[in-house]
N, C-alpha and C. Protein backbone atom coordinates (compact mmCIF):
# COMPACT_ATOMS: atom_id res chain seq x y z
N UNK A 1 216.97 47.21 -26.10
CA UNK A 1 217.56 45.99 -26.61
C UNK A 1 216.56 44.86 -26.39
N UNK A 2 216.37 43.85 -27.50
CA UNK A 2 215.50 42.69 -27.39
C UNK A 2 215.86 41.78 -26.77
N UNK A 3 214.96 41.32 -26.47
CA UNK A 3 214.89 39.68 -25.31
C UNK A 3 215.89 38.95 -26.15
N UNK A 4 215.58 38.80 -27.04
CA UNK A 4 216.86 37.95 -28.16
C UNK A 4 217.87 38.11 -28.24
N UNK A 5 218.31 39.47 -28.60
CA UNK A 5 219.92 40.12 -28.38
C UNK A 5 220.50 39.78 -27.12
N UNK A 6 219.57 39.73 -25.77
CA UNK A 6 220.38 39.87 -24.45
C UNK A 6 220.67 38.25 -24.13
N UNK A 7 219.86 37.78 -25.21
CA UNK A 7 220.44 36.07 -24.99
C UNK A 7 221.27 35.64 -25.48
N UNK A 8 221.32 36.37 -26.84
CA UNK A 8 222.93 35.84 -27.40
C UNK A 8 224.38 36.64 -26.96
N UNK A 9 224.00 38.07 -26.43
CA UNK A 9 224.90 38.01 -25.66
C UNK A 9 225.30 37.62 -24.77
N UNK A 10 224.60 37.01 -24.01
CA UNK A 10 225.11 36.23 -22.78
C UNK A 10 225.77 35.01 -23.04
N UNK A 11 224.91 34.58 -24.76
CA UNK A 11 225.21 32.80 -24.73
C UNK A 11 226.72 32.90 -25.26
N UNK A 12 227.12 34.03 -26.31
CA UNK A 12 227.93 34.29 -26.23
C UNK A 12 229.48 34.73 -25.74
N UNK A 13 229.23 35.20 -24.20
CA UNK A 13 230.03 35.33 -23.46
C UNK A 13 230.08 34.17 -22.41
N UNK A 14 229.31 33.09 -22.53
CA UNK A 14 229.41 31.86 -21.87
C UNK A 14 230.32 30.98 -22.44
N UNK A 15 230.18 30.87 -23.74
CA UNK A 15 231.27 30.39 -24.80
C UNK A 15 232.24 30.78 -24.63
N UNK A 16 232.63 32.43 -24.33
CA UNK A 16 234.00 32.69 -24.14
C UNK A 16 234.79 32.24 -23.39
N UNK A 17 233.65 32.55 -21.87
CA UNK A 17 234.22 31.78 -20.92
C UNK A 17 234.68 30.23 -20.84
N UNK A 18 233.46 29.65 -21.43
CA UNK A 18 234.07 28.39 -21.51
C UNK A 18 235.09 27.89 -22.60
N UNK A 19 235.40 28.88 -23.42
CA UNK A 19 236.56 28.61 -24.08
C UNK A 19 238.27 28.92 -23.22
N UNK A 20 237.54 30.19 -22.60
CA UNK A 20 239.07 30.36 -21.57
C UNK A 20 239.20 29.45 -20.94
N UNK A 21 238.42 28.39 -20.34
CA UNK A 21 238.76 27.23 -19.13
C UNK A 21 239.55 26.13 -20.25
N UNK A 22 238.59 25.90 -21.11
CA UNK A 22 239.29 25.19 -21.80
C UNK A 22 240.72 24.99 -22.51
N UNK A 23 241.33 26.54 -22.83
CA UNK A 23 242.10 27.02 -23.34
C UNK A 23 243.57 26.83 -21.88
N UNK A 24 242.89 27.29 -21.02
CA UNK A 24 243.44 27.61 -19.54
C UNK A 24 243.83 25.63 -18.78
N UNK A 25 243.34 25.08 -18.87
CA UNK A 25 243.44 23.77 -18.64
C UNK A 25 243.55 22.27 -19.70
N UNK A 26 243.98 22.82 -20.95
CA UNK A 26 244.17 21.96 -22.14
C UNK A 26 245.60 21.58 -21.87
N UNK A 27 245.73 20.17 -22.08
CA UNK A 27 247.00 19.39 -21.91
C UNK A 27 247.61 19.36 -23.45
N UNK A 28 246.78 19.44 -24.39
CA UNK A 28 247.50 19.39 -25.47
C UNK A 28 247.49 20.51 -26.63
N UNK A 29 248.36 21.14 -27.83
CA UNK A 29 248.04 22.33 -28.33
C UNK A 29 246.67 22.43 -29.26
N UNK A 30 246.11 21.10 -29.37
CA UNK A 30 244.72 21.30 -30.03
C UNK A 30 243.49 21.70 -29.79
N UNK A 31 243.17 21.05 -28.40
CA UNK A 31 242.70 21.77 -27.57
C UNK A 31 242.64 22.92 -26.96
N UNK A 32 243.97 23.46 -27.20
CA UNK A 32 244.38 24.74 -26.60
C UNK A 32 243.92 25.81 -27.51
N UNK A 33 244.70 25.57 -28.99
CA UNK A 33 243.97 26.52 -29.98
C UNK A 33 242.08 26.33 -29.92
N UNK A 34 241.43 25.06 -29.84
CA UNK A 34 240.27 25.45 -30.26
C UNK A 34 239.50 26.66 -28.77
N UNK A 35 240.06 25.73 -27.91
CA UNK A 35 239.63 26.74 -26.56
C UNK A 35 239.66 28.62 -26.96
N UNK A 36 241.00 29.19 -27.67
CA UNK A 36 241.30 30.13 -27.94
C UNK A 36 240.33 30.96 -28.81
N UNK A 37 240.07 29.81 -30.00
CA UNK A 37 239.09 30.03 -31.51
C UNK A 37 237.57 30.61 -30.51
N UNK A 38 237.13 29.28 -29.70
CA UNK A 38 235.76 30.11 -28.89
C UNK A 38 235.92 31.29 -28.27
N UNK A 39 237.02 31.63 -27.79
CA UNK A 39 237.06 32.81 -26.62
C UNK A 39 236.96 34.04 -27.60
N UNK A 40 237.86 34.07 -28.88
CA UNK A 40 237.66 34.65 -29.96
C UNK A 40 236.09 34.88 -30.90
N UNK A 41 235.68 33.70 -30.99
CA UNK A 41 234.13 33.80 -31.49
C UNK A 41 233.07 34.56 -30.68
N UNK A 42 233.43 34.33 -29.18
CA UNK A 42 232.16 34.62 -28.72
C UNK A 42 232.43 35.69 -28.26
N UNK A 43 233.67 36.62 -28.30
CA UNK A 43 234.16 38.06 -27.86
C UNK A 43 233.35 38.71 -29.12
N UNK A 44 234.47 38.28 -30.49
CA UNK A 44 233.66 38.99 -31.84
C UNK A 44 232.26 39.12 -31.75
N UNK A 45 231.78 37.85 -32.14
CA UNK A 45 229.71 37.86 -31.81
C UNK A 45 229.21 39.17 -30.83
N UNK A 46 229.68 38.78 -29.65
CA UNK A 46 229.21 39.94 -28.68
C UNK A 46 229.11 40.92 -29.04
N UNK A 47 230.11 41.61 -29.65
CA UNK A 47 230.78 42.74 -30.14
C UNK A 47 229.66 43.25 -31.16
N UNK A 48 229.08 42.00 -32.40
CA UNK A 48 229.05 42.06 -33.26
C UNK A 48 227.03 42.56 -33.10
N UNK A 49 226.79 41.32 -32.28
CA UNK A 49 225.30 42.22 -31.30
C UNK A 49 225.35 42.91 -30.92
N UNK A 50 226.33 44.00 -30.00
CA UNK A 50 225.81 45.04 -29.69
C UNK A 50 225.74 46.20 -31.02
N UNK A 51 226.75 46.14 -31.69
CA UNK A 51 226.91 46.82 -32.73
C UNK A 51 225.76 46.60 -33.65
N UNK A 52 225.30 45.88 -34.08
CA UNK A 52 223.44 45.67 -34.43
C UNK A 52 222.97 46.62 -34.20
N UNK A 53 222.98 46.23 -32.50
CA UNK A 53 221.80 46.86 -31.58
C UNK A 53 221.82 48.66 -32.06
N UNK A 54 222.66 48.99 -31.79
CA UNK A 54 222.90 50.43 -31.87
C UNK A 54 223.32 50.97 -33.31
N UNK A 55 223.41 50.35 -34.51
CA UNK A 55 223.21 50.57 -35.70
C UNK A 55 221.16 50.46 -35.98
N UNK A 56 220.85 50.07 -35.70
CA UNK A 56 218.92 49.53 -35.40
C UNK A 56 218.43 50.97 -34.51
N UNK A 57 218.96 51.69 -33.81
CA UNK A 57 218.65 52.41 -33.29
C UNK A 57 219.01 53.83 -33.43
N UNK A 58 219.96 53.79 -34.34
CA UNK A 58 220.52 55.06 -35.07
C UNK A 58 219.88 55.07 -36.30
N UNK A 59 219.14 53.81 -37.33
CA UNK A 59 218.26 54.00 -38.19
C UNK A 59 217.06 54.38 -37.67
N UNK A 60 216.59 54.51 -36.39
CA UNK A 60 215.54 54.66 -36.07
C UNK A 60 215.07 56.43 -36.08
N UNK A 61 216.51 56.91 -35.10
CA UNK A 61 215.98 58.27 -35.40
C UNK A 61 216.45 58.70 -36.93
């Protein structure tokens, strides 16, 4: 896996996280949904890099 991939997965799952705090400590429901929308984006993304990764490496052999 590339130096690149392992950064967006991480930056990715930083987003999540910081969407759960946000989501987790929002006083109002707007905040609350967008908190939710990141935790959602940056789960999918993750998901969506590793699945790359190992589609890139099954064309290989």
């Amino acid at each position: 896996m590339s130096g690149a991939r392992v950064f967006f997965i991480v930056l990715y799952g930083f987003l999540a996280l910081l969407g759960l705090v946000m989501a987790g400590i929002a006083q109002d429901i707007g905040i609350s949904i967008f908190g939710w929308g990141l935790v959602a984006f940056g789960v999918l993304n993750a998901f969506r890099t590793i699945g790359a990764h190992f589609d890139d490496a099954a064309k290989a052999h």
